[in-house]
PDB file of N, CA and C in Angstrom:
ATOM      1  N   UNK A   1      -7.394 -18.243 -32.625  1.00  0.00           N
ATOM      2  CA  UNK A   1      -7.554 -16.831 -32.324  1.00  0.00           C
ATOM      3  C   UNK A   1      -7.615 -16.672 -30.812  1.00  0.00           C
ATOM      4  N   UNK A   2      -6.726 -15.586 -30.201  1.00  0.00           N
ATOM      5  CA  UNK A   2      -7.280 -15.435 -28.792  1.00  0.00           C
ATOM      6  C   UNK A   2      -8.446 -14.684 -27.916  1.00  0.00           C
ATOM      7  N   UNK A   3      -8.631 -14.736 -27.154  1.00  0.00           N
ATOM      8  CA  UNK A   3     -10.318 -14.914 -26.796  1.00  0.00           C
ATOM      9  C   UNK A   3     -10.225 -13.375 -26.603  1.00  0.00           C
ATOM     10  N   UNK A   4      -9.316 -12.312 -26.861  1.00  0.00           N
ATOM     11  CA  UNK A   4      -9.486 -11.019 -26.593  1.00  0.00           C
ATOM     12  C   UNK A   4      -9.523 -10.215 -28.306  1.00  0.00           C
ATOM     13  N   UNK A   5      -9.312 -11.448 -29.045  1.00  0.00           N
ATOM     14  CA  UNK A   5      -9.074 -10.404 -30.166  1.00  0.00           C
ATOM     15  C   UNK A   5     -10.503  -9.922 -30.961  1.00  0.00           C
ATOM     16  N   UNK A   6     -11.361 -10.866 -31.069  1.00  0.00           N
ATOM     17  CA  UNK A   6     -12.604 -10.302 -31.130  1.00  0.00           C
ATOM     18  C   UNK A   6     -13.124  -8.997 -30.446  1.00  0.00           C
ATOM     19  N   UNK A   7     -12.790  -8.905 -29.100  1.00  0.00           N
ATOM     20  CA  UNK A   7     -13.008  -7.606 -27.997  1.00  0.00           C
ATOM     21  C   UNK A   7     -12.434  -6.356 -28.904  1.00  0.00           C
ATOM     22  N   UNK A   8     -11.386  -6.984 -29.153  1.00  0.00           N
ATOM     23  CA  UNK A   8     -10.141  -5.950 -30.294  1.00  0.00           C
ATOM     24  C   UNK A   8     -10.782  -5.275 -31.404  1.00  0.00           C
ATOM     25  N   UNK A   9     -11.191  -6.496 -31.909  1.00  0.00           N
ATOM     26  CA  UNK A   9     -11.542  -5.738 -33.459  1.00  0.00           C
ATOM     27  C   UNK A   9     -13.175  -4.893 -33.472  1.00  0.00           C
ATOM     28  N   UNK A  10     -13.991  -5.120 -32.309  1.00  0.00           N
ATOM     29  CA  UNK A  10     -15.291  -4.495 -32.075  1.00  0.00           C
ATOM     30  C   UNK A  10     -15.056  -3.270 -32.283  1.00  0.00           C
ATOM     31  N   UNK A  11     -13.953  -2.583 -31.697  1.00  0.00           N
ATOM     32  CA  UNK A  11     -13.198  -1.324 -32.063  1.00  0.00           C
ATOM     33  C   UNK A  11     -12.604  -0.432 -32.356  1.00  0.00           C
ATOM     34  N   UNK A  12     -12.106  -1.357 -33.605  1.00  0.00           N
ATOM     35  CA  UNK A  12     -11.636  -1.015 -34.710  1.00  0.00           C
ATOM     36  C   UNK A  12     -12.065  -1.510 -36.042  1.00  0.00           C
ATOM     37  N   UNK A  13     -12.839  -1.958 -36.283  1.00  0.00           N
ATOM     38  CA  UNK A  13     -13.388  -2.614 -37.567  1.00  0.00           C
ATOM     39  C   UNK A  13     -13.776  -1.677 -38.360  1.00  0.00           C
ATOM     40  N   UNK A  14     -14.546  -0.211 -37.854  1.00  0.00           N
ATOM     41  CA  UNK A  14     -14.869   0.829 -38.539  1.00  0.00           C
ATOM     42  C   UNK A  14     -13.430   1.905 -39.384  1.00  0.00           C
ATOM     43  N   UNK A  15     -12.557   1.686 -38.964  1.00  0.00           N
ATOM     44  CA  UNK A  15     -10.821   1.790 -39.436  1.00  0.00           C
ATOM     45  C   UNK A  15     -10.421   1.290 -39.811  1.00  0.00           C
ATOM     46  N   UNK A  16     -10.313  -0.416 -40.372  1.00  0.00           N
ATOM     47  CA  UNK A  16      -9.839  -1.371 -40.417  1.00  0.00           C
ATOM     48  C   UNK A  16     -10.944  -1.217 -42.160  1.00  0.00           C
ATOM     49  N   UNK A  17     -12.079  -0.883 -42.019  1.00  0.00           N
ATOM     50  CA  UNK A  17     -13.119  -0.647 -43.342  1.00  0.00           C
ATOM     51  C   UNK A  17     -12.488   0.292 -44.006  1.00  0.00           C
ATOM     52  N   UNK A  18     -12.184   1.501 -43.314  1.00  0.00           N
ATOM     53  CA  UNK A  18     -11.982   2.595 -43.917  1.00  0.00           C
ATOM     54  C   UNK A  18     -10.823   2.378 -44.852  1.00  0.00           C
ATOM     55  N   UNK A  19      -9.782   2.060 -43.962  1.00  0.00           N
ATOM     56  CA  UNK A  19      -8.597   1.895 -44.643  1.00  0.00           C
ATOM     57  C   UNK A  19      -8.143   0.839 -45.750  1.00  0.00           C
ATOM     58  N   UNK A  20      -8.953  -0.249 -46.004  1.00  0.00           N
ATOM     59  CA  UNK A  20      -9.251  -1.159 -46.985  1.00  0.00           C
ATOM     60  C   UNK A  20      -9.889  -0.025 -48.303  1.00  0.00           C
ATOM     61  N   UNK A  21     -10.812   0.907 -47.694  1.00  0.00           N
ATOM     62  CA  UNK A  21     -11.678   1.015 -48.994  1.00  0.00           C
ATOM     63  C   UNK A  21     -10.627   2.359 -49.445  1.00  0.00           C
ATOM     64  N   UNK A  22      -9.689   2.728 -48.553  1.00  0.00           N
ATOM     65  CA  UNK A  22      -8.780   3.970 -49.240  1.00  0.00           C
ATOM     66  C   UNK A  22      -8.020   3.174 -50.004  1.00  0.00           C
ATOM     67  N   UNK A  23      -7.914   2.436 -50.034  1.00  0.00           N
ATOM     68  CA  UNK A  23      -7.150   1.475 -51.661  1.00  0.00           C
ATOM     69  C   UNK A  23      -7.506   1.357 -52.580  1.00  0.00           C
ATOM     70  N   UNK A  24      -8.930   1.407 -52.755  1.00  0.00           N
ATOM     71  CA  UNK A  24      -9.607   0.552 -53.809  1.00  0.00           C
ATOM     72  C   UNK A  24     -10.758   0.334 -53.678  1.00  0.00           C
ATOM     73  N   UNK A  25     -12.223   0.794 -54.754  1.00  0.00           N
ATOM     74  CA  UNK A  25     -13.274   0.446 -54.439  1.00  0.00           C
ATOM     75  C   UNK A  25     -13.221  -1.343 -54.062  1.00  0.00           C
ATOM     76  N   UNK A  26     -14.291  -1.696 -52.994  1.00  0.00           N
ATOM     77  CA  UNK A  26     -14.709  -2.935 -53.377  1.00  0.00           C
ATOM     78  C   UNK A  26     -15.896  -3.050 -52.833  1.00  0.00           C
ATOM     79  N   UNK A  27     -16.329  -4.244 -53.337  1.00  0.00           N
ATOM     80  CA  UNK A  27     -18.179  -5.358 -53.244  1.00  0.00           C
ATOM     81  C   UNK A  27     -17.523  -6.158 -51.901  1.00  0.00           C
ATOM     82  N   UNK A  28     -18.850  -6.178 -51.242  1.00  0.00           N
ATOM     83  CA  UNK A  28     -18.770  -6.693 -50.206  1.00  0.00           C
ATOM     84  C   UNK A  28     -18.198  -8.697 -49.826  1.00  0.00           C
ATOM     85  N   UNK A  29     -17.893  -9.007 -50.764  1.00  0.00           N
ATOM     86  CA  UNK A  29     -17.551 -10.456 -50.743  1.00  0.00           C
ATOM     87  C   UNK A  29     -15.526 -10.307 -51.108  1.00  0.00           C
ATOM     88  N   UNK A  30     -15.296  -9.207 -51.607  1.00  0.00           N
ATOM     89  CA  UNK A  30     -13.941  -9.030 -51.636  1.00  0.00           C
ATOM     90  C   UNK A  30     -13.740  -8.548 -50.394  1.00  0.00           C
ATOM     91  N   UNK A  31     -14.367  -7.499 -49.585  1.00  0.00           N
ATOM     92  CA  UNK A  31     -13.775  -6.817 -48.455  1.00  0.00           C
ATOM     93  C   UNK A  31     -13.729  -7.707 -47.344  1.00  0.00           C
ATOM     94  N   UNK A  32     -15.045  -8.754 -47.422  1.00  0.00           N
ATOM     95  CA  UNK A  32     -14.165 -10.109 -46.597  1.00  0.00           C
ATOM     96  C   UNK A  32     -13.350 -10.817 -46.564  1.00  0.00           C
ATOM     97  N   UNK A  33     -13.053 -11.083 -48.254  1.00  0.00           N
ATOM     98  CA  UNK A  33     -11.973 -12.327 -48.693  1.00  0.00           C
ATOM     99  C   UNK A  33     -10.500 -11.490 -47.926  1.00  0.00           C
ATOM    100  N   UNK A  34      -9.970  -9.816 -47.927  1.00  0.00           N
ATOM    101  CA  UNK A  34      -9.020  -9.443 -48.459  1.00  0.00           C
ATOM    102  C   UNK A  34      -8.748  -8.895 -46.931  1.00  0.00           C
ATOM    103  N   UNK A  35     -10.087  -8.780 -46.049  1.00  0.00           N
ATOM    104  CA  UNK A  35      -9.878  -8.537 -44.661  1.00  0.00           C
ATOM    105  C   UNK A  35      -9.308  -9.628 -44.110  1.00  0.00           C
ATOM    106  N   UNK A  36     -10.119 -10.614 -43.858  1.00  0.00           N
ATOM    107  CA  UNK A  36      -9.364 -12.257 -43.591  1.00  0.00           C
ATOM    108  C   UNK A  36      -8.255 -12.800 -43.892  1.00  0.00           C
ATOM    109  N   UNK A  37      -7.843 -12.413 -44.964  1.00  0.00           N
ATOM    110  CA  UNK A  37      -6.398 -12.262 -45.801  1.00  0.00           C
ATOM    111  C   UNK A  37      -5.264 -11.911 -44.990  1.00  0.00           C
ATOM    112  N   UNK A  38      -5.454 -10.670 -45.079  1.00  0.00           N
ATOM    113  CA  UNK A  38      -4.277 -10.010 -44.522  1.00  0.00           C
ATOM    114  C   UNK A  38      -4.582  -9.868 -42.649  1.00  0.00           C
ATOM    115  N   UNK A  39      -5.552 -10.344 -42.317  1.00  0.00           N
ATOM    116  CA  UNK A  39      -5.088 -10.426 -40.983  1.00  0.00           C
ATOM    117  C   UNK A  39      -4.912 -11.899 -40.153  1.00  0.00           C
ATOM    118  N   UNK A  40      -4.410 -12.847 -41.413  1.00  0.00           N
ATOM    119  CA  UNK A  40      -4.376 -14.442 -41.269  1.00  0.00           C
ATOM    120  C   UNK A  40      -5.380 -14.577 -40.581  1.00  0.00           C
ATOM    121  N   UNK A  41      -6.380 -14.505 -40.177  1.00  0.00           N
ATOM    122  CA  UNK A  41      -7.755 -14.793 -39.832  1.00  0.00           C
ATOM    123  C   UNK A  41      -7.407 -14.755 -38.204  1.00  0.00           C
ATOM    124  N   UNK A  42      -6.796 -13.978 -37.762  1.00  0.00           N
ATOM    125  CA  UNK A  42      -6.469 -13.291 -36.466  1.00  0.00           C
ATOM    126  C   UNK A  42      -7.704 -12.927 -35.791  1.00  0.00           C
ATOM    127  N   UNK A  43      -8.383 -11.757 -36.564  1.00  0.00           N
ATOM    128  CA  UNK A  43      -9.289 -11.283 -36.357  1.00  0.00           C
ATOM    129  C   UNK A  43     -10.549 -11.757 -37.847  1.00  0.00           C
ATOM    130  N   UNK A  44     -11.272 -11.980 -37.899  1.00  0.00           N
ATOM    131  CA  UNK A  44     -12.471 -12.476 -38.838  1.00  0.00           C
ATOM    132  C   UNK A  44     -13.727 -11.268 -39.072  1.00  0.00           C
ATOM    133  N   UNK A  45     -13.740 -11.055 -40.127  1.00  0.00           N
ATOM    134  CA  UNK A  45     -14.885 -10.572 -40.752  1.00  0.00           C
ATOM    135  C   UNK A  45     -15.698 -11.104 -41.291  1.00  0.00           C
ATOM    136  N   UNK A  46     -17.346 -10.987 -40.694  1.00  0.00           N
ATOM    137  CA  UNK A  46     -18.286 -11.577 -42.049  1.00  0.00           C
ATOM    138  C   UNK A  46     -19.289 -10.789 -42.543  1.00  0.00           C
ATOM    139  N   UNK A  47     -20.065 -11.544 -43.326  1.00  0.00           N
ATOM    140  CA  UNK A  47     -21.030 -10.326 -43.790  1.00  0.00           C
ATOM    141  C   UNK A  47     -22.042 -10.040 -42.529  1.00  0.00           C
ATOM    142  N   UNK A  48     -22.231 -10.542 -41.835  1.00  0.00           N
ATOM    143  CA  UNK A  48     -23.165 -10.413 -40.998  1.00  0.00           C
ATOM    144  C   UNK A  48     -22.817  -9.141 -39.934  1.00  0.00           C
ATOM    145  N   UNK A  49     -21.543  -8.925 -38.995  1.00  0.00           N
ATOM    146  CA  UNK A  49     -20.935  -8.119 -38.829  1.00  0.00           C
ATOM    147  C   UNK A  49     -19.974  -6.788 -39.993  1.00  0.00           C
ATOM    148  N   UNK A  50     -19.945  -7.282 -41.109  1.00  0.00           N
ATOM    149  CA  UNK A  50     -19.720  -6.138 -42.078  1.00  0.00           C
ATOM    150  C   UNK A  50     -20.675  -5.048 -42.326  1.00  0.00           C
ATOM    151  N   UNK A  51     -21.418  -5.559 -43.116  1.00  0.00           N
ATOM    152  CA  UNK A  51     -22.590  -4.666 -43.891  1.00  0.00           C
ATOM    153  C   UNK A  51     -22.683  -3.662 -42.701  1.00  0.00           C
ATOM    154  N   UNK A  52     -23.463  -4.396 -41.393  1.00  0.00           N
ATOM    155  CA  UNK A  52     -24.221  -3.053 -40.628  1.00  0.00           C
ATOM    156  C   UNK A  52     -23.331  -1.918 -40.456  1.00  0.00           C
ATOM    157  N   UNK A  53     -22.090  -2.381 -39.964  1.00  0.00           N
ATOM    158  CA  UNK A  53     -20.878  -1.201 -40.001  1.00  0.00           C
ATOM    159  C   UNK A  53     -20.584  -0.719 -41.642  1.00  0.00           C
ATOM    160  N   UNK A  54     -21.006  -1.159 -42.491  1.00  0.00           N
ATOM    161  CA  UNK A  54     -20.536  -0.485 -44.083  1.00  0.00           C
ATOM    162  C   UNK A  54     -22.048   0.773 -44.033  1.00  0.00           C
ATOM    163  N   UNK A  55     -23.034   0.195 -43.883  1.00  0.00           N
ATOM    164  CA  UNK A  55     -24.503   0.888 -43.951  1.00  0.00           C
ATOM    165  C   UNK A  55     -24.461   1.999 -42.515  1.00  0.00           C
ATOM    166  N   UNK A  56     -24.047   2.225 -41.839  1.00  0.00           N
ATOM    167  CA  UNK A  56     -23.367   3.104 -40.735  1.00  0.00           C
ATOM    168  C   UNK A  56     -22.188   4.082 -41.058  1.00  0.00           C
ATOM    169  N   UNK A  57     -21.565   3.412 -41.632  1.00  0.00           N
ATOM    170  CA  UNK A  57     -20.499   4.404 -42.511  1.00  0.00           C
ATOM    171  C   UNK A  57     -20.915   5.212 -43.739  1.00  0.00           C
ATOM    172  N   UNK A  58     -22.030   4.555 -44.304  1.00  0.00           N
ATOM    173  CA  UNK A  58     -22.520   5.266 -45.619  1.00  0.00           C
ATOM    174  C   UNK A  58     -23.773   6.160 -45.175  1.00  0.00           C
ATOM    175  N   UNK A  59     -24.347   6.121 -43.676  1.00  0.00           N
ATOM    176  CA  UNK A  59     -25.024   6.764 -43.234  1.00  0.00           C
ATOM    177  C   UNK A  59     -24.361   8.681 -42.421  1.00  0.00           C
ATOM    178  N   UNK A  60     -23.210   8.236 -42.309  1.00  0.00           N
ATOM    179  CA  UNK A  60     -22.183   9.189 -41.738  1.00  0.00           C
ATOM    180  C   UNK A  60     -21.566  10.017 -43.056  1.00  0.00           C
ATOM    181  N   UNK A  61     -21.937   9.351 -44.240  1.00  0.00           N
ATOM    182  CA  UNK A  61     -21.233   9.869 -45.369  1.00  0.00           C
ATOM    183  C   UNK A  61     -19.919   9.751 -45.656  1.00  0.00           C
ATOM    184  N   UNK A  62     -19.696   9.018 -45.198  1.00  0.00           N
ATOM    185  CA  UNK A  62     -17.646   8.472 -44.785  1.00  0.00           C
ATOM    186  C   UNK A  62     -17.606   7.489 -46.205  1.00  0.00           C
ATOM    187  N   UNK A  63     -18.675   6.877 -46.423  1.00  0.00           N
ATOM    188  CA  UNK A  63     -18.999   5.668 -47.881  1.00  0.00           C
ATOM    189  C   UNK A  63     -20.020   5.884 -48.724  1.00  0.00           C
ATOM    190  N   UNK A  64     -19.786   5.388 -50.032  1.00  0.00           N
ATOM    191  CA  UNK A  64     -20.645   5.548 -50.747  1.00  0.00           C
ATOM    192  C   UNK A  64     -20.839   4.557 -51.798  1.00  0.00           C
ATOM    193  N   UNK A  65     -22.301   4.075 -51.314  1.00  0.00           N
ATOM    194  CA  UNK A  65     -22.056   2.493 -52.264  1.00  0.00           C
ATOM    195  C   UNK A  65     -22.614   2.831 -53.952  1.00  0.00           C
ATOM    196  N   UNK A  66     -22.043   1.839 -54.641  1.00  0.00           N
ATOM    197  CA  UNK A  66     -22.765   2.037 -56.685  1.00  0.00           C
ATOM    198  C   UNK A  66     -22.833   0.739 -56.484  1.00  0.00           C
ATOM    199  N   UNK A  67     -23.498   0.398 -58.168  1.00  0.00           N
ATOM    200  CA  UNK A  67     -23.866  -0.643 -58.311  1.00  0.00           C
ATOM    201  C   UNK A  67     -22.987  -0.875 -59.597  1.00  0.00           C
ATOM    202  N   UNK A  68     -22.355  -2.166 -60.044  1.00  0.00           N
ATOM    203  CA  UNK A  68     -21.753  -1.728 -61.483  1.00  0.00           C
ATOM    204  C   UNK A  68     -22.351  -3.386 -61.951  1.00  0.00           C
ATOM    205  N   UNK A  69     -22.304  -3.490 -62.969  1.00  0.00           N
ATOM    206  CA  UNK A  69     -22.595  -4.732 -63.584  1.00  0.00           C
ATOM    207  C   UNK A  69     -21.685  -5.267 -63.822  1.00  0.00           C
ATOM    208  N   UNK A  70     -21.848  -7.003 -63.533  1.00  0.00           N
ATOM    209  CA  UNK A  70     -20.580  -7.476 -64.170  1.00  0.00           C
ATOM    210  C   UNK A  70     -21.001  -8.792 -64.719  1.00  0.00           C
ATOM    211  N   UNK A  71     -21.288  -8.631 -65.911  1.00  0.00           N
ATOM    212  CA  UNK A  71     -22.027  -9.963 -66.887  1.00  0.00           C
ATOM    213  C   UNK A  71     -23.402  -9.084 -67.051  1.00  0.00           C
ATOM    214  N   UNK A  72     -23.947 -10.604 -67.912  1.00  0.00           N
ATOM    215  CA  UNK A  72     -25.378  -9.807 -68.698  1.00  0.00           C
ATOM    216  C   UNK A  72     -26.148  -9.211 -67.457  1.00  0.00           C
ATOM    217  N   UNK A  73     -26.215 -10.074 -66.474  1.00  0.00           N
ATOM    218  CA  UNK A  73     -27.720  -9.499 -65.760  1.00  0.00           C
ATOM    219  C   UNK A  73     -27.044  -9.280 -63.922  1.00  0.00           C
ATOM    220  N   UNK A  74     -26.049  -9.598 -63.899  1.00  0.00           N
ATOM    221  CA  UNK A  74     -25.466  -9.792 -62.115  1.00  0.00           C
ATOM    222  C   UNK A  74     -25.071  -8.596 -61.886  1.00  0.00           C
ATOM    223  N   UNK A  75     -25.137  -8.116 -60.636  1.00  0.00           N
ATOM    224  CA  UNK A  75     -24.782  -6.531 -60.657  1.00  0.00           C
ATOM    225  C   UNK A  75     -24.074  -7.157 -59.089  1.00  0.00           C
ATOM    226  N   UNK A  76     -23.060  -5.734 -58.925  1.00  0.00           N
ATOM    227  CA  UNK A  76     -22.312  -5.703 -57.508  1.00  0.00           C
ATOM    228  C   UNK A  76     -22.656  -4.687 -57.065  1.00  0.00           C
ATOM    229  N   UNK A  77     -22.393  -4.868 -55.534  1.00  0.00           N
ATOM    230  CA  UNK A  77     -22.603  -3.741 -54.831  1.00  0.00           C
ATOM    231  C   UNK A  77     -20.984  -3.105 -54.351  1.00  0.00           C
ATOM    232  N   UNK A  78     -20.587  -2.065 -55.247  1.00  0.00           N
ATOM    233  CA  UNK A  78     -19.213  -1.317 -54.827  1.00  0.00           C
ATOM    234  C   UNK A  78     -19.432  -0.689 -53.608  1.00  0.00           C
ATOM    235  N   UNK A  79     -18.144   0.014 -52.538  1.00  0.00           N
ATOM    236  CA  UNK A  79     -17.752   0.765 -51.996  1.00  0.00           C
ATOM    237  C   UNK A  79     -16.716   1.894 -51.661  1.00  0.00           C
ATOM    238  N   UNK A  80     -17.229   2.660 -51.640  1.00  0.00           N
ATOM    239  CA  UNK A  80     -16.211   3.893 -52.112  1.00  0.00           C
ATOM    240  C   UNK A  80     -16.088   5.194 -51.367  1.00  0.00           C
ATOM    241  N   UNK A  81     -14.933   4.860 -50.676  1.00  0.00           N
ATOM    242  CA  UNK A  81     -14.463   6.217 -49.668  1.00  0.00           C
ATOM    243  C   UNK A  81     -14.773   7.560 -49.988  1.00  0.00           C
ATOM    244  N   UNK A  82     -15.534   8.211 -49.723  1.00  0.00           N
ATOM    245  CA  UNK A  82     -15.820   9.704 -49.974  1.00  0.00           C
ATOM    246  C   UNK A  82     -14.463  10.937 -49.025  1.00  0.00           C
ATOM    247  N   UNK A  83     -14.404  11.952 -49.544  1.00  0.00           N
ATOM    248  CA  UNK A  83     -13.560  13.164 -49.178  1.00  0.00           C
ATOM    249  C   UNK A  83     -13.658  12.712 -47.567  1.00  0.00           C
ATOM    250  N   UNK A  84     -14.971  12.661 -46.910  1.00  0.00           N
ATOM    251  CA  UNK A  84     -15.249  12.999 -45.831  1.00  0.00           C
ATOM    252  C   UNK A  84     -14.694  11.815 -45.178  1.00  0.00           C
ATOM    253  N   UNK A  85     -14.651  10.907 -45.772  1.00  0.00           N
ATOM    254  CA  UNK A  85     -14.215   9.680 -45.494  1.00  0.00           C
ATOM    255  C   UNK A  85     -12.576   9.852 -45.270  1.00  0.00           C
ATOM    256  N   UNK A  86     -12.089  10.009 -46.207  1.00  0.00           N
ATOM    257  CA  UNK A  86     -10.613  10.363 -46.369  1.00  0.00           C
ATOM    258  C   UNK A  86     -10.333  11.201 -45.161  1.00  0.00           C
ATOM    259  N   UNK A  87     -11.047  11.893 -44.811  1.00  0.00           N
ATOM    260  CA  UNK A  87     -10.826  12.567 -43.515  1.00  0.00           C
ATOM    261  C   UNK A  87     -10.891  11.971 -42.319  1.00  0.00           C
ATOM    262  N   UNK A  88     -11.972  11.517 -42.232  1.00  0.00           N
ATOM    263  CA  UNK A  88     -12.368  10.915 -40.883  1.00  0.00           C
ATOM    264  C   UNK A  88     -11.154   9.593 -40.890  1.00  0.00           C
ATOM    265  N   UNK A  89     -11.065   9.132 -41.943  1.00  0.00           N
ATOM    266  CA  UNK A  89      -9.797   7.997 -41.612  1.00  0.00           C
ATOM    267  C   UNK A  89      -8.824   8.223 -41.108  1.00  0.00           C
ATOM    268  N   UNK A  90      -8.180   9.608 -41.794  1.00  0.00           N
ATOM    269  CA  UNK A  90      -6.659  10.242 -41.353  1.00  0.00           C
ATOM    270  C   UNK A  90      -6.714  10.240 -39.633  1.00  0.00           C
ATOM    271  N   UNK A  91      -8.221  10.889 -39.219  1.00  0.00           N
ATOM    272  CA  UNK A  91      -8.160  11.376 -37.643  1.00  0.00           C
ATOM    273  C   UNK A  91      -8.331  10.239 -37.053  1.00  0.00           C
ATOM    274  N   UNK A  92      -8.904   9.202 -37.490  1.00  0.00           N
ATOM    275  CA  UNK A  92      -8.633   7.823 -36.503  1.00  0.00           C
ATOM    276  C   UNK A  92      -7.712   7.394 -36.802  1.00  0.00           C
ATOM    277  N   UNK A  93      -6.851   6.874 -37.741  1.00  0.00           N
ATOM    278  CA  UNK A  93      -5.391   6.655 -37.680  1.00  0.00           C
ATOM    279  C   UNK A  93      -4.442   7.073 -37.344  1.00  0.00           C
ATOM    280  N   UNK A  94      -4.528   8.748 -36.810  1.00  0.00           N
ATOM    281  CA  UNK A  94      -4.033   9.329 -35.612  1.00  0.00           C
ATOM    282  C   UNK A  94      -4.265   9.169 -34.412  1.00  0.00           C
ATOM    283  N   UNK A  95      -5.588   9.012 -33.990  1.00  0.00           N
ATOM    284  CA  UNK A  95      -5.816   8.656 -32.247  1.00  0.00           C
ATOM    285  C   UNK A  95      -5.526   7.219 -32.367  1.00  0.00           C
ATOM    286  N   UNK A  96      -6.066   6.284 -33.420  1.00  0.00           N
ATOM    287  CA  UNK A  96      -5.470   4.967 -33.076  1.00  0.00           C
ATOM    288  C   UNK A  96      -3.869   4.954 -32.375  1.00  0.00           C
ATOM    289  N   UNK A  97      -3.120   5.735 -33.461  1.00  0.00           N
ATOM    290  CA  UNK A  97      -1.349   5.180 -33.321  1.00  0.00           C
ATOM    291  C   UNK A  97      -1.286   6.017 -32.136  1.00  0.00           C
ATOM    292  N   UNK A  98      -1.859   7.051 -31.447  1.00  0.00           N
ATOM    293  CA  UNK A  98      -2.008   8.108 -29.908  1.00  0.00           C
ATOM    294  C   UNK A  98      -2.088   6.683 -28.904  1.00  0.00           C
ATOM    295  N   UNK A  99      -3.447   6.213 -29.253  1.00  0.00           N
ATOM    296  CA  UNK A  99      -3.834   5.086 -28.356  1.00  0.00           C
ATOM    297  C   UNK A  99      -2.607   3.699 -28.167  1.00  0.00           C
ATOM    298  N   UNK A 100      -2.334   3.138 -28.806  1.00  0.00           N
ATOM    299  CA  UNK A 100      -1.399   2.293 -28.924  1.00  0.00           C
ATOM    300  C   UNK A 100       0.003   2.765 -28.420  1.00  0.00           C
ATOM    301  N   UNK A 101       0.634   3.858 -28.694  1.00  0.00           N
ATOM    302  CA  UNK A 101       1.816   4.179 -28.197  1.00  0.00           C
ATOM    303  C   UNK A 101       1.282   4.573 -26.625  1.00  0.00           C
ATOM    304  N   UNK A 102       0.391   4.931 -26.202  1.00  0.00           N
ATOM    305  CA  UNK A 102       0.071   5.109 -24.896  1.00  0.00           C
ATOM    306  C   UNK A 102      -0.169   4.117 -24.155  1.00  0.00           C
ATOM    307  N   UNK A 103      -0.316   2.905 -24.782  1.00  0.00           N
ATOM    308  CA  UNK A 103      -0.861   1.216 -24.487  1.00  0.00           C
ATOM    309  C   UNK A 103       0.386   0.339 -24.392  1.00  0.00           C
ATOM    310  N   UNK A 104       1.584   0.763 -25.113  1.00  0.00           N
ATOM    311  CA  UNK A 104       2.940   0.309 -25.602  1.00  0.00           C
ATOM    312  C   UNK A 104       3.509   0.672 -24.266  1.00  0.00           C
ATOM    313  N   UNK A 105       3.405   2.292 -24.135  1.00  0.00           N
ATOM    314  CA  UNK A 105       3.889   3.090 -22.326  1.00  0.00           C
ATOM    315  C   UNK A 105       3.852   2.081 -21.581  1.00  0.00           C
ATOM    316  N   UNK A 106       2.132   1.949 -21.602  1.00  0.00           N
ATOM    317  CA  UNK A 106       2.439   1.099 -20.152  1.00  0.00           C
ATOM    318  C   UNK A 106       2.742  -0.237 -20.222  1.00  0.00           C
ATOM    319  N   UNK A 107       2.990  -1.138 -21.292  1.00  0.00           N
ATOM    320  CA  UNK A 107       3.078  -2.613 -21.170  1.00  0.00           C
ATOM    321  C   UNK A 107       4.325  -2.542 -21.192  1.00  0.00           C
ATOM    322  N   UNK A 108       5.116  -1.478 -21.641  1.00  0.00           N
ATOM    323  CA  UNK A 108       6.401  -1.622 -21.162  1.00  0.00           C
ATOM    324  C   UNK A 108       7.178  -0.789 -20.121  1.00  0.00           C
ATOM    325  N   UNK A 109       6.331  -0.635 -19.380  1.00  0.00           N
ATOM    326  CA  UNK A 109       6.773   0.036 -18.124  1.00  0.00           C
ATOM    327  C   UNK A 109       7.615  -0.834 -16.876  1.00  0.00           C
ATOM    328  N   UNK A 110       8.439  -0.399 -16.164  1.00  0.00           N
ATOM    329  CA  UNK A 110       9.329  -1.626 -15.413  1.00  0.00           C
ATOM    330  C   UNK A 110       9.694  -0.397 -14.451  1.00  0.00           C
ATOM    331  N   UNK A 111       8.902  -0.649 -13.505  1.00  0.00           N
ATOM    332  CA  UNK A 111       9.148   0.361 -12.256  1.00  0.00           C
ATOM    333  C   UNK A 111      10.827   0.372 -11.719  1.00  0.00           C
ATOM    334  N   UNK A 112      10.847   1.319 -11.242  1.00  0.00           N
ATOM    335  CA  UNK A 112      12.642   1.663 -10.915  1.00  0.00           C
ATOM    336  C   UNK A 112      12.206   1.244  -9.211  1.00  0.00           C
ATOM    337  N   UNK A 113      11.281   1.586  -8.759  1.00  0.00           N
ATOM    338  CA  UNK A 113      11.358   1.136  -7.458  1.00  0.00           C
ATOM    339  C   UNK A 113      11.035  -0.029  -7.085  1.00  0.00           C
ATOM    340  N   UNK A 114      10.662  -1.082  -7.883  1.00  0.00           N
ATOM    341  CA  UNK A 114      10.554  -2.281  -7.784  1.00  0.00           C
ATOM    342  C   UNK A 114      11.597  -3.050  -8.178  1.00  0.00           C
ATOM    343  N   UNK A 115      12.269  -2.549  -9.227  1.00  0.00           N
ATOM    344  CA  UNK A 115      13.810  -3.533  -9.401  1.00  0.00           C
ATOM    345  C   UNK A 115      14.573  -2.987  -8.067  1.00  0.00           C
ATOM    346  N   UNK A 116      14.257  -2.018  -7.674  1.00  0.00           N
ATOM    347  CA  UNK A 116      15.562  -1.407  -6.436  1.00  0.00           C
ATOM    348  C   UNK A 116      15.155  -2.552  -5.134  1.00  0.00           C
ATOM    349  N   UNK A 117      14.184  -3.165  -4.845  1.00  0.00           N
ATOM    350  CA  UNK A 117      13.688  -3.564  -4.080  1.00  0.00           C
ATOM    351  C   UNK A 117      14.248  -5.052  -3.797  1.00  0.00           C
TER     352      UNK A 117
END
């Protein structure tokens, strides 16, 4: 992993949640397996850095955790995108792709007065 991508994901992980849980409820041991997954372990999620950002999101009302059982006595802890949630995702996945094409500008910028030179 490179030593900036951690820096990376500090600020986006709360988008990176959101948009996992607009798929599909899940328990917190899938949203690691399926984060790590798909970002070939580029960027890393654990529970230790998860939860507080899931319990921050469900404090904002953006999430909303249940409990469902699965076997006689083991219970999970689900997560589940609320309306408000669905919202607030759309508007950061707009300033995100704002931010990035404005980040794209300049890394590909190639001054005209410096090739003239």
């Amino acid at each position: 992993m490179g030593k900036y991508c951690e820096k990376l994901k500090r600020g986006s992980i709360e988008l990176l949640l959101l948009k996992l849980l607009s798929e599909s409820d899940l328990y917190g041991y899938q949203i690691v397996q399926l984060f790590n997954d798909l970002t070939n372990e580029t960027i890393t999620l654990t529970i230790g850095n998860m939860y507080p950002t899931l319990y921050k999101l469900e404090e904002k009302e953006f999430v909303k955790s249940y409990r469902k059982l699965t076997g006689k006595r083991m219970e999970r802890v689900y997560y589940h995108l609320t309306d408000l949630g669905k919202k607030e995702l759309k508007e950061m996945i707009h300033d995100y792709n704002s931010v990035i094409d404005a980040t794209n500008n300049i890394l590909n910028y190639k001054s005209i007065i410096s090739e003239a030179e």
